[in-house]
PDB file of N, CA and C in Angstrom:
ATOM      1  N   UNK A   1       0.820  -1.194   0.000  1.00  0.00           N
ATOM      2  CA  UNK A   1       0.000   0.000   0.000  1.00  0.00           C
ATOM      3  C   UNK A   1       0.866   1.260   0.000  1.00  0.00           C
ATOM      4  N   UNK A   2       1.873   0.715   0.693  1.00  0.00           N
ATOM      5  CA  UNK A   2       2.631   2.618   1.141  1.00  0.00           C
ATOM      6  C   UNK A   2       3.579   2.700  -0.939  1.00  0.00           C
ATOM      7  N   UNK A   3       4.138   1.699  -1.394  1.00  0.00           N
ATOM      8  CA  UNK A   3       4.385   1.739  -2.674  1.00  0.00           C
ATOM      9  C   UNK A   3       3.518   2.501  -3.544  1.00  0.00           C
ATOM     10  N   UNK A   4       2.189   1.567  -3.374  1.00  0.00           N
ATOM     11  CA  UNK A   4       0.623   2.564  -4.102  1.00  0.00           C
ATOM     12  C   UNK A   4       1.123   4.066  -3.845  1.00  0.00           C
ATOM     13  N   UNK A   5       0.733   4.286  -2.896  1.00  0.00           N
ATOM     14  CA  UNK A   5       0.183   5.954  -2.631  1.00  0.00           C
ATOM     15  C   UNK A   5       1.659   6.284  -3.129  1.00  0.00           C
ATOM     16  N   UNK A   6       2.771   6.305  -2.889  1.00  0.00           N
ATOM     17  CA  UNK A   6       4.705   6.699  -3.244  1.00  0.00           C
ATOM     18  C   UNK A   6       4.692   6.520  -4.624  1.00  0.00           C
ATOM     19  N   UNK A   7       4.000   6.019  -5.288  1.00  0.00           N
ATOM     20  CA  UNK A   7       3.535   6.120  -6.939  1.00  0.00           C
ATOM     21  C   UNK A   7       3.197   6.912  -7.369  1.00  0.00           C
ATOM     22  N   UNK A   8       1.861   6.951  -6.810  1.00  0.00           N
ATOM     23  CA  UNK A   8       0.639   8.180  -7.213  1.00  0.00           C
ATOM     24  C   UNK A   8       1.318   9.523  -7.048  1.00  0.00           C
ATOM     25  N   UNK A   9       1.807   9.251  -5.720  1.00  0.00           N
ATOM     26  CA  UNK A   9       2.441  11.060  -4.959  1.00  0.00           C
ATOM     27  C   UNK A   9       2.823  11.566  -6.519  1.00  0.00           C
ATOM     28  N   UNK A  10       4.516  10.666  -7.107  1.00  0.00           N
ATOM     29  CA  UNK A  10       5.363  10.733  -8.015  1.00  0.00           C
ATOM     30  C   UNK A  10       4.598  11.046  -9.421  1.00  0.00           C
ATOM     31  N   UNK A  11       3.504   9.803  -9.751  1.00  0.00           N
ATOM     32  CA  UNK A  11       2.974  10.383 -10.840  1.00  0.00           C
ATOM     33  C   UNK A  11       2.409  11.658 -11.014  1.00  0.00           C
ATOM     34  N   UNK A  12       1.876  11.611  -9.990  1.00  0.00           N
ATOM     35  CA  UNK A  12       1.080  13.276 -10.229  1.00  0.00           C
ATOM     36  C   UNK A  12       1.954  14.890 -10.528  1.00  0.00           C
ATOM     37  N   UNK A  13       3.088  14.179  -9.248  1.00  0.00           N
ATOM     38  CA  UNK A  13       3.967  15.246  -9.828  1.00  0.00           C
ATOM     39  C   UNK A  13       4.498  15.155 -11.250  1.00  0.00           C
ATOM     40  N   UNK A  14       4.765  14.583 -11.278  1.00  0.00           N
ATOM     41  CA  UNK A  14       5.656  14.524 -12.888  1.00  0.00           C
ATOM     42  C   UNK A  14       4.221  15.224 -13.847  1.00  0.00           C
ATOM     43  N   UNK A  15       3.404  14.749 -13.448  1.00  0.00           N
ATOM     44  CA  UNK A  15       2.517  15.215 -14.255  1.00  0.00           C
ATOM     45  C   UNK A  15       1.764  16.720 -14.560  1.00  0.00           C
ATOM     46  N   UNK A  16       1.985  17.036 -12.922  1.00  0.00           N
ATOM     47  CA  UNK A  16       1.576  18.585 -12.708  1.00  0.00           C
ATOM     48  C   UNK A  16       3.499  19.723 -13.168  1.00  0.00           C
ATOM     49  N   UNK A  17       4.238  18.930 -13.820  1.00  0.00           N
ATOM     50  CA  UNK A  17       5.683  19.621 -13.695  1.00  0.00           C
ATOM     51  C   UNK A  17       5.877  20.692 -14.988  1.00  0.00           C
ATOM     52  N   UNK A  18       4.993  20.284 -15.782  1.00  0.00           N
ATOM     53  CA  UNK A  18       4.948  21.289 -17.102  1.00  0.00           C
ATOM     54  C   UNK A  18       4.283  22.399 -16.841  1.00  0.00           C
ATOM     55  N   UNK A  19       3.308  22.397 -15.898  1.00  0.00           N
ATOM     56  CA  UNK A  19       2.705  23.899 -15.354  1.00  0.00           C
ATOM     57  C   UNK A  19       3.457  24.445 -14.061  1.00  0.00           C
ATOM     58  N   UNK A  20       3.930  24.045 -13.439  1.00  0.00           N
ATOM     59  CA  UNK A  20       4.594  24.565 -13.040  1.00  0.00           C
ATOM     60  C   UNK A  20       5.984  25.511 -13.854  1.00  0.00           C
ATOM     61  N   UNK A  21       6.447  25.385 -14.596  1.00  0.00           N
ATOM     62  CA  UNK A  21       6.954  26.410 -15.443  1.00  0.00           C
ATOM     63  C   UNK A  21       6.510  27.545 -16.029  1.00  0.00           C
ATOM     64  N   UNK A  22       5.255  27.582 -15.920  1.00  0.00           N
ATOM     65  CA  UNK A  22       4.374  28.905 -16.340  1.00  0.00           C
ATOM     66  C   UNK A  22       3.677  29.735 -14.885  1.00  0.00           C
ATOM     67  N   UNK A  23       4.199  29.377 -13.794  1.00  0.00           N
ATOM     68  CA  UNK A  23       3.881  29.421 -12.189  1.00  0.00           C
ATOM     69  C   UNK A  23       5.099  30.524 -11.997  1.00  0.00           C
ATOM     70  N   UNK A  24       4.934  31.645 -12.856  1.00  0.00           N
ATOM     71  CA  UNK A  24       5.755  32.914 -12.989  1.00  0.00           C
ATOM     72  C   UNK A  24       5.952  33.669 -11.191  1.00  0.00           C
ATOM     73  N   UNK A  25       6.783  33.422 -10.447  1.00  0.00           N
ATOM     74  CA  UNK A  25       6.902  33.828  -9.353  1.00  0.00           C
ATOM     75  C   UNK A  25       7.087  33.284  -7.922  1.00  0.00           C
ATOM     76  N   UNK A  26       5.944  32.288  -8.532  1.00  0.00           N
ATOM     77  CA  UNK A  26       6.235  31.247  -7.319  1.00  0.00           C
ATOM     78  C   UNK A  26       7.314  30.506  -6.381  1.00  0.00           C
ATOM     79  N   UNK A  27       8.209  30.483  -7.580  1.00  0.00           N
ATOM     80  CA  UNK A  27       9.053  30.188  -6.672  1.00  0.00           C
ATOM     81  C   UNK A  27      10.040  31.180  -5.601  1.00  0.00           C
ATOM     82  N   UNK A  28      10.228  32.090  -6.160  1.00  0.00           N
ATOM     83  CA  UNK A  28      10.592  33.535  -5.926  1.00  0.00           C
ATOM     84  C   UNK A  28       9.809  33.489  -4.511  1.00  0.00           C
ATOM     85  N   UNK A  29       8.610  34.014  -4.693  1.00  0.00           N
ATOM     86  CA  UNK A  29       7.658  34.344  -3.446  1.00  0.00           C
ATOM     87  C   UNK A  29       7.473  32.984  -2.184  1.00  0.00           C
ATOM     88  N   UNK A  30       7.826  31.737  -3.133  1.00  0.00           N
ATOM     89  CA  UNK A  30       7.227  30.610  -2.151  1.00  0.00           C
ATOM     90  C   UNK A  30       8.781  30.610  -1.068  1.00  0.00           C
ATOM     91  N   UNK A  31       9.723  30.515  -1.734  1.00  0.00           N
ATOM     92  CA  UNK A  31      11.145  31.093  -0.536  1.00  0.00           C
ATOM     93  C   UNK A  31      11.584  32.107   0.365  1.00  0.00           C
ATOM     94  N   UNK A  32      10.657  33.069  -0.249  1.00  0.00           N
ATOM     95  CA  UNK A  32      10.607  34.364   0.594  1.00  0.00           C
ATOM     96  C   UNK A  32       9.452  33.988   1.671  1.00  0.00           C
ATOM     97  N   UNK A  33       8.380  33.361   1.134  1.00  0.00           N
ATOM     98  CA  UNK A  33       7.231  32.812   2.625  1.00  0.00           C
ATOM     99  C   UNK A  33       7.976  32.062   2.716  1.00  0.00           C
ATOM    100  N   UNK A  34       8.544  30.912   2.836  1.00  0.00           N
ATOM    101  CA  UNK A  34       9.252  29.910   3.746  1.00  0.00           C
ATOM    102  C   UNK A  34       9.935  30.409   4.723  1.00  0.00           C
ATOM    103  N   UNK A  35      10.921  31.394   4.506  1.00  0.00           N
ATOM    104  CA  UNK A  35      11.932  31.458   5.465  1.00  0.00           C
ATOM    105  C   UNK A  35      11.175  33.008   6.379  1.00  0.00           C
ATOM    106  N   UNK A  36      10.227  33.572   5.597  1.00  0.00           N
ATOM    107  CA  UNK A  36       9.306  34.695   6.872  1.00  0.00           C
ATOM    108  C   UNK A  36       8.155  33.234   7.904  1.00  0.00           C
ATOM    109  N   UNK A  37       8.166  32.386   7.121  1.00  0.00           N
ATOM    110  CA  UNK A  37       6.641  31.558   7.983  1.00  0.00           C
ATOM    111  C   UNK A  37       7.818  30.864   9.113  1.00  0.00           C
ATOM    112  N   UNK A  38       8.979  30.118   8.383  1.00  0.00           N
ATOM    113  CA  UNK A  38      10.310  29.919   9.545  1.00  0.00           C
ATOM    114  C   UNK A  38      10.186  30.821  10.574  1.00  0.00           C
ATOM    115  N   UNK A  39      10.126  31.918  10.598  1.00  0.00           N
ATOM    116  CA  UNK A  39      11.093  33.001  11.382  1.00  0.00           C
ATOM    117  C   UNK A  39      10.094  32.814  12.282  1.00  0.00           C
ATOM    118  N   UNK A  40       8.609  33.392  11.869  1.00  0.00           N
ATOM    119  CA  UNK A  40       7.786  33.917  12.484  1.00  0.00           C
ATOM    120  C   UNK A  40       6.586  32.703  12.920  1.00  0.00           C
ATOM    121  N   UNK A  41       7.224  31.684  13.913  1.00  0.00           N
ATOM    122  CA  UNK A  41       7.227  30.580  14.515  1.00  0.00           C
ATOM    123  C   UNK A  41       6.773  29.313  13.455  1.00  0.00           C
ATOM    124  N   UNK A  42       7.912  28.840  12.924  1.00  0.00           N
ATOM    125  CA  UNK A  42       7.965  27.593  12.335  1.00  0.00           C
ATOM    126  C   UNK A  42       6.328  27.382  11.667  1.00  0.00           C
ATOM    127  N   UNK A  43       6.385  27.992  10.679  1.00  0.00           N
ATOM    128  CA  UNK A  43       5.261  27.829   9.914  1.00  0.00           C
ATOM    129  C   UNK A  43       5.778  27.999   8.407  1.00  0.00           C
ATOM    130  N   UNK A  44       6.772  27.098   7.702  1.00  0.00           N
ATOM    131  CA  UNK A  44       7.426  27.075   6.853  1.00  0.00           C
ATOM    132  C   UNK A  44       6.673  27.047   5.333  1.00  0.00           C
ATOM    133  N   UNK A  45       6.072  25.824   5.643  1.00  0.00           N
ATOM    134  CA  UNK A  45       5.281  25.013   4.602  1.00  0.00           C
ATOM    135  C   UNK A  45       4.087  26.206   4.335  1.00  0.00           C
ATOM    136  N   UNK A  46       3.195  26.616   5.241  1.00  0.00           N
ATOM    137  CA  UNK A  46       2.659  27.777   5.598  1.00  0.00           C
ATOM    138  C   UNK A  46       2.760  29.197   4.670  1.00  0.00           C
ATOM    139  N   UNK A  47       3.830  29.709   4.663  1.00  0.00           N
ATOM    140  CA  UNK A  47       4.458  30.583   4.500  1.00  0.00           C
ATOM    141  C   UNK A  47       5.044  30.580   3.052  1.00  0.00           C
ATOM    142  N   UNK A  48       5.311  29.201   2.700  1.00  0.00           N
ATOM    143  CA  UNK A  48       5.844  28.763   1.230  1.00  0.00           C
ATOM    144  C   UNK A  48       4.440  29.043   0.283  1.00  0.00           C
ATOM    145  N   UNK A  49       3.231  28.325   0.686  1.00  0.00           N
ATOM    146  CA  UNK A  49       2.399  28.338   0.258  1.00  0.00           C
ATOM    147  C   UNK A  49       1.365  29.660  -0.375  1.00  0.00           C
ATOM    148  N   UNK A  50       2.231  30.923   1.106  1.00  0.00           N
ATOM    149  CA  UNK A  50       0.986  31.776   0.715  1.00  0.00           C
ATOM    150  C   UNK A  50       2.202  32.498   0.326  1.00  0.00           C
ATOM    151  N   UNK A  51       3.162  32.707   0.293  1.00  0.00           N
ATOM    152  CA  UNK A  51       4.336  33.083  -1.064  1.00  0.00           C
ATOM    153  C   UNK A  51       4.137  32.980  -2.190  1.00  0.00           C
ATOM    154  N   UNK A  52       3.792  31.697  -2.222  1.00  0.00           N
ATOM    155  CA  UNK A  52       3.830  30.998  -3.852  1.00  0.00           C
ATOM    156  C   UNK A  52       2.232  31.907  -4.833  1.00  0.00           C
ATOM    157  N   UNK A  53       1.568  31.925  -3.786  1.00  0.00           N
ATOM    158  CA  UNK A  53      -0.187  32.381  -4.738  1.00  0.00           C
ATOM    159  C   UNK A  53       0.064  34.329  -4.786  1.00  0.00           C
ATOM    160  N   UNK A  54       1.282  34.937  -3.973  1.00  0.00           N
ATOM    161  CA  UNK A  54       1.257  36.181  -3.631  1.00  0.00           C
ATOM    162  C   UNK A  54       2.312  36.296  -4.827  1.00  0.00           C
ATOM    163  N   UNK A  55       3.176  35.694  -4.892  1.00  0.00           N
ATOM    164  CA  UNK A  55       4.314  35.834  -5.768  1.00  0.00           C
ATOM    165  C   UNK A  55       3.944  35.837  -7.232  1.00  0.00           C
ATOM    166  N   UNK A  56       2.663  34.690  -7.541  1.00  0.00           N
ATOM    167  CA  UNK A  56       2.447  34.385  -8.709  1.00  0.00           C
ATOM    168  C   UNK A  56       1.539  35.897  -9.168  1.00  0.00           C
ATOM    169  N   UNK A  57       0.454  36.002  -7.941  1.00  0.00           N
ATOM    170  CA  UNK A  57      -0.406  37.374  -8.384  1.00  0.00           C
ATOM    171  C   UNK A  57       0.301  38.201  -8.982  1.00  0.00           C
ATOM    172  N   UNK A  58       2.137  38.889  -8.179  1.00  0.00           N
ATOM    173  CA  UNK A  58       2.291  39.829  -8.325  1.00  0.00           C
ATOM    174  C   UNK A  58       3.306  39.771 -10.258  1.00  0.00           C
ATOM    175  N   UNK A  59       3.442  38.866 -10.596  1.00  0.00           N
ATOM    176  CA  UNK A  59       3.933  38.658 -11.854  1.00  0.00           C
ATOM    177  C   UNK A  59       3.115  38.599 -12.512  1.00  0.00           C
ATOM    178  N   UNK A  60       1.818  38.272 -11.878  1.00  0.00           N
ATOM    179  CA  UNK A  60       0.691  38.418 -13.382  1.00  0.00           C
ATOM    180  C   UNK A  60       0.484  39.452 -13.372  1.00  0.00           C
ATOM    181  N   UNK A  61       0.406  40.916 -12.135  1.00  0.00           N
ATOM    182  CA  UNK A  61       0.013  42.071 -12.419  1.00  0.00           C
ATOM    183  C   UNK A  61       1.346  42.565 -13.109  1.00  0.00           C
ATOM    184  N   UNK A  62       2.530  42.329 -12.742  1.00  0.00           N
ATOM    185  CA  UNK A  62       3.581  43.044 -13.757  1.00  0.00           C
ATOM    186  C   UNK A  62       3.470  42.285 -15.325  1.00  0.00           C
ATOM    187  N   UNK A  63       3.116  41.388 -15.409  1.00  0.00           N
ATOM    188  CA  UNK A  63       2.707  41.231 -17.015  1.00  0.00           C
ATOM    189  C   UNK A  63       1.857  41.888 -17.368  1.00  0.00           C
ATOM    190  N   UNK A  64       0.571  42.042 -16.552  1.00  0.00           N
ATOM    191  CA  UNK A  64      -0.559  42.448 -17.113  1.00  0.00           C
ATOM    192  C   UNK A  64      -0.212  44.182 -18.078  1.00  0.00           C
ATOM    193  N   UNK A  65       1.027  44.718 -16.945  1.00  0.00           N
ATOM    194  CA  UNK A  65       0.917  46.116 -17.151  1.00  0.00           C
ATOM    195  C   UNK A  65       2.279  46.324 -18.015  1.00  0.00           C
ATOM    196  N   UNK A  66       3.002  45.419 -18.639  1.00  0.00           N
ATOM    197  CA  UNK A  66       3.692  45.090 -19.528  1.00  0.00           C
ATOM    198  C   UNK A  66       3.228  45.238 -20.802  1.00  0.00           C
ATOM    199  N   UNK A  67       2.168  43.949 -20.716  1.00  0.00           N
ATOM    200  CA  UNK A  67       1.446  44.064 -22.203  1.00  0.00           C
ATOM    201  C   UNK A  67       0.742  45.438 -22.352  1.00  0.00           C
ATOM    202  N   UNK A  68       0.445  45.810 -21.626  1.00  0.00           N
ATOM    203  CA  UNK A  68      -0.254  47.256 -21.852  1.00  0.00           C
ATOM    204  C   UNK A  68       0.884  48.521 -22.043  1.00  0.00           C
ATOM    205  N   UNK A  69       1.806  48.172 -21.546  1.00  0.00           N
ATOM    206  CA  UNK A  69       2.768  49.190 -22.059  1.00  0.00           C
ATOM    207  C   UNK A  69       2.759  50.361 -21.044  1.00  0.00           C
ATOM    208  N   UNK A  70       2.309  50.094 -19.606  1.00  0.00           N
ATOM    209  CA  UNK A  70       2.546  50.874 -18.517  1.00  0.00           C
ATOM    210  C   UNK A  70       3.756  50.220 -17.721  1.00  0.00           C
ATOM    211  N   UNK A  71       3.869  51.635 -17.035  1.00  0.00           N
ATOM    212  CA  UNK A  71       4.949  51.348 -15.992  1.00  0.00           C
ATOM    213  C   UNK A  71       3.990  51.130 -13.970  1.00  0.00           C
ATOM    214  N   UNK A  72       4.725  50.245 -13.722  1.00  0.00           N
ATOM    215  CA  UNK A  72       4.123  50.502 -12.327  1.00  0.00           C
ATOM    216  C   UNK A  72       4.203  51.786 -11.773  1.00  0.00           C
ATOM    217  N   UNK A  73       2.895  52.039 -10.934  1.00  0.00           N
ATOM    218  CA  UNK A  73       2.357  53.309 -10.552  1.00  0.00           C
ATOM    219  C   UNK A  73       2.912  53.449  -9.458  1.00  0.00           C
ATOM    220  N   UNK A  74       3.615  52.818  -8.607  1.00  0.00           N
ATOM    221  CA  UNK A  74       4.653  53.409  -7.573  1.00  0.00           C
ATOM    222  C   UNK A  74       5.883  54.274  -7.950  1.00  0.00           C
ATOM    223  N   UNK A  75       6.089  53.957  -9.418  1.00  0.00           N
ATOM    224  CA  UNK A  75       7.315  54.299  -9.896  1.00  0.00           C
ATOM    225  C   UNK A  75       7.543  55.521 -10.833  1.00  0.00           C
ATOM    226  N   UNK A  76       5.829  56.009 -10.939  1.00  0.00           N
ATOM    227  CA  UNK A  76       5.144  57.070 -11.997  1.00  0.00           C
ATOM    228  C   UNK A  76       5.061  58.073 -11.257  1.00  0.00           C
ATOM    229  N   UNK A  77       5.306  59.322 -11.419  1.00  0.00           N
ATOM    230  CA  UNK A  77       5.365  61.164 -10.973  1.00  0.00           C
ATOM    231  C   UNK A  77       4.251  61.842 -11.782  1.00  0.00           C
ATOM    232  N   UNK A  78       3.478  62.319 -11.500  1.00  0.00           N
ATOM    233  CA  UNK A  78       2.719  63.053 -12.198  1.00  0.00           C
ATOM    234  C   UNK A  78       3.725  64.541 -12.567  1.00  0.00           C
ATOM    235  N   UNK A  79       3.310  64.133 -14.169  1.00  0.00           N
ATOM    236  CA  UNK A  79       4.579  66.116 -14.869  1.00  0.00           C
ATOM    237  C   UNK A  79       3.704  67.077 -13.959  1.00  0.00           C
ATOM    238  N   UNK A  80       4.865  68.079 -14.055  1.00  0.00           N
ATOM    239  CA  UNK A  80       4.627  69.240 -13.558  1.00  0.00           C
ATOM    240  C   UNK A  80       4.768  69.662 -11.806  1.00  0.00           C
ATOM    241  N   UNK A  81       4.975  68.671 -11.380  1.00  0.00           N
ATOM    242  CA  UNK A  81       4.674  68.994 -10.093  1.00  0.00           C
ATOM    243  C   UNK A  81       5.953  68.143  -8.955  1.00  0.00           C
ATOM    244  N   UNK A  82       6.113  69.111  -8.510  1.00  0.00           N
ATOM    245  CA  UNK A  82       7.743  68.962  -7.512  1.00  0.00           C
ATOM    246  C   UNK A  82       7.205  68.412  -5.768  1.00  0.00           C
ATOM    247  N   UNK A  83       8.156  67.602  -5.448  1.00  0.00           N
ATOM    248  CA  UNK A  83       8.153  66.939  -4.263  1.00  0.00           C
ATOM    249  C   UNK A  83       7.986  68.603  -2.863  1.00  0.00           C
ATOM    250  N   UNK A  84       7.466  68.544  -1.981  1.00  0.00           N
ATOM    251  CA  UNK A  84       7.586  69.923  -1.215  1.00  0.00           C
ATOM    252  C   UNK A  84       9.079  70.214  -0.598  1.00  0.00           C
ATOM    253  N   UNK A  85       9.675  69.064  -0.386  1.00  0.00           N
ATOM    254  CA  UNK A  85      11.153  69.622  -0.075  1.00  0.00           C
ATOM    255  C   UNK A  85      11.615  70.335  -1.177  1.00  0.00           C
ATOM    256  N   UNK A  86      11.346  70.187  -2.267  1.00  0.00           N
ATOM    257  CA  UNK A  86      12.282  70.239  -3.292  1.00  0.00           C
ATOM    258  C   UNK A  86      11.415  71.798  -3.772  1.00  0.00           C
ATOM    259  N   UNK A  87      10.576  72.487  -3.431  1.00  0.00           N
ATOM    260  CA  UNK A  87      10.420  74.028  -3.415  1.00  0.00           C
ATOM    261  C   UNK A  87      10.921  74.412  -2.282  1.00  0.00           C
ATOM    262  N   UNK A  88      11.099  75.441  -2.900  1.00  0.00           N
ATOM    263  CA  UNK A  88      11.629  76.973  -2.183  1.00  0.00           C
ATOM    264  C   UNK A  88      10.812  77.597  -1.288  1.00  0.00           C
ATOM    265  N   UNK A  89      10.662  78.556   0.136  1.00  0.00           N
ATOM    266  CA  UNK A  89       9.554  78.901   0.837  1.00  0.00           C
ATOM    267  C   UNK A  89       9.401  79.663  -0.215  1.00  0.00           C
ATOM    268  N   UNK A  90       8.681  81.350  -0.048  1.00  0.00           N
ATOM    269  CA  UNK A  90       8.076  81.637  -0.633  1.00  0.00           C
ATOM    270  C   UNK A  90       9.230  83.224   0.348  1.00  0.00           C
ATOM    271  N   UNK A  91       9.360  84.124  -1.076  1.00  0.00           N
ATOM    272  CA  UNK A  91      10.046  85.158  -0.417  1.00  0.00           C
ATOM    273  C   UNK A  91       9.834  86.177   0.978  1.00  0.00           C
ATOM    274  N   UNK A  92      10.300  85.679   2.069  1.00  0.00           N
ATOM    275  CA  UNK A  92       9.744  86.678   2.883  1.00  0.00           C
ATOM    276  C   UNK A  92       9.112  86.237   4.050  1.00  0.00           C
ATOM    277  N   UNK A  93       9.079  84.748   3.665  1.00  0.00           N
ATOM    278  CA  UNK A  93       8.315  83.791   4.881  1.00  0.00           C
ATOM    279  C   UNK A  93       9.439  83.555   6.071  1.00  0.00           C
ATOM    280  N   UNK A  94       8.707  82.983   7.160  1.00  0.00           N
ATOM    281  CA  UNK A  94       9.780  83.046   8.233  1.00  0.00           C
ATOM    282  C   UNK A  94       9.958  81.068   8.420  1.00  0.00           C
ATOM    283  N   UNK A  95       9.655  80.453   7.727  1.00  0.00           N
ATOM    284  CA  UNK A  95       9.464  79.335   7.802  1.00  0.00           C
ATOM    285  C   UNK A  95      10.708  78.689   7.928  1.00  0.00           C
ATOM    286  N   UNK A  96      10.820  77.692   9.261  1.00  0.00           N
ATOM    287  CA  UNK A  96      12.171  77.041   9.348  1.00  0.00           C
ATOM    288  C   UNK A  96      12.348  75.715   9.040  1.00  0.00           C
ATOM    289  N   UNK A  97      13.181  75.145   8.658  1.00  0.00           N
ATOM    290  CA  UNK A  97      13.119  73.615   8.510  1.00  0.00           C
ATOM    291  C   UNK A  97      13.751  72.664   9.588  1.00  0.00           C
TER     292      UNK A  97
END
């Protein structure tokens, strides 16, 4: 019996191994949850797992905005308009930094 099921385990994998190559991130994200679910009391497997579905999301949203020909919006400035450190007070103000 334990042969049976040590079969099946094997077949299935081999079988699920071609999609896993299109599992854009996962692995990336599933090592980064492993060793945070480790840290943050031995919840490895845990941590691999919700890596792996967070990792994959975040490569489908950077494809998504690939094919579209945007840049991520953390990384986008709206023209025209300056950070407030980066103006000048205003002549005459008493304003200190």
């Amino acid at each position: 019996m334990r042969k049976q099921i040590l079969s099946l385990v094997v077949a299935v994998s081999m079988a699920l191994l071609p999609h896993l190559s299109t599992a854009k991130g996962c692995l990336k994200g599933a090592a980064v949850g492993g060793v945070v679910g480790h840290v943050a009391g031995h919840h490895a497997v845990a941590g691999a797992a919700v890596g792996c579905v967070v990792g994959h999301h975040n490569a489908a949203v950077k494809a998504r905005e690939a094919a579209r020909g945007a840049t991520p919006q953390a990384q986008t400035k709206p023209q025209g308009q300056a950070s407030p450190q980066s103006q000048a007070p205003p002549p005459g103000s008493t304003a200190l930094k």
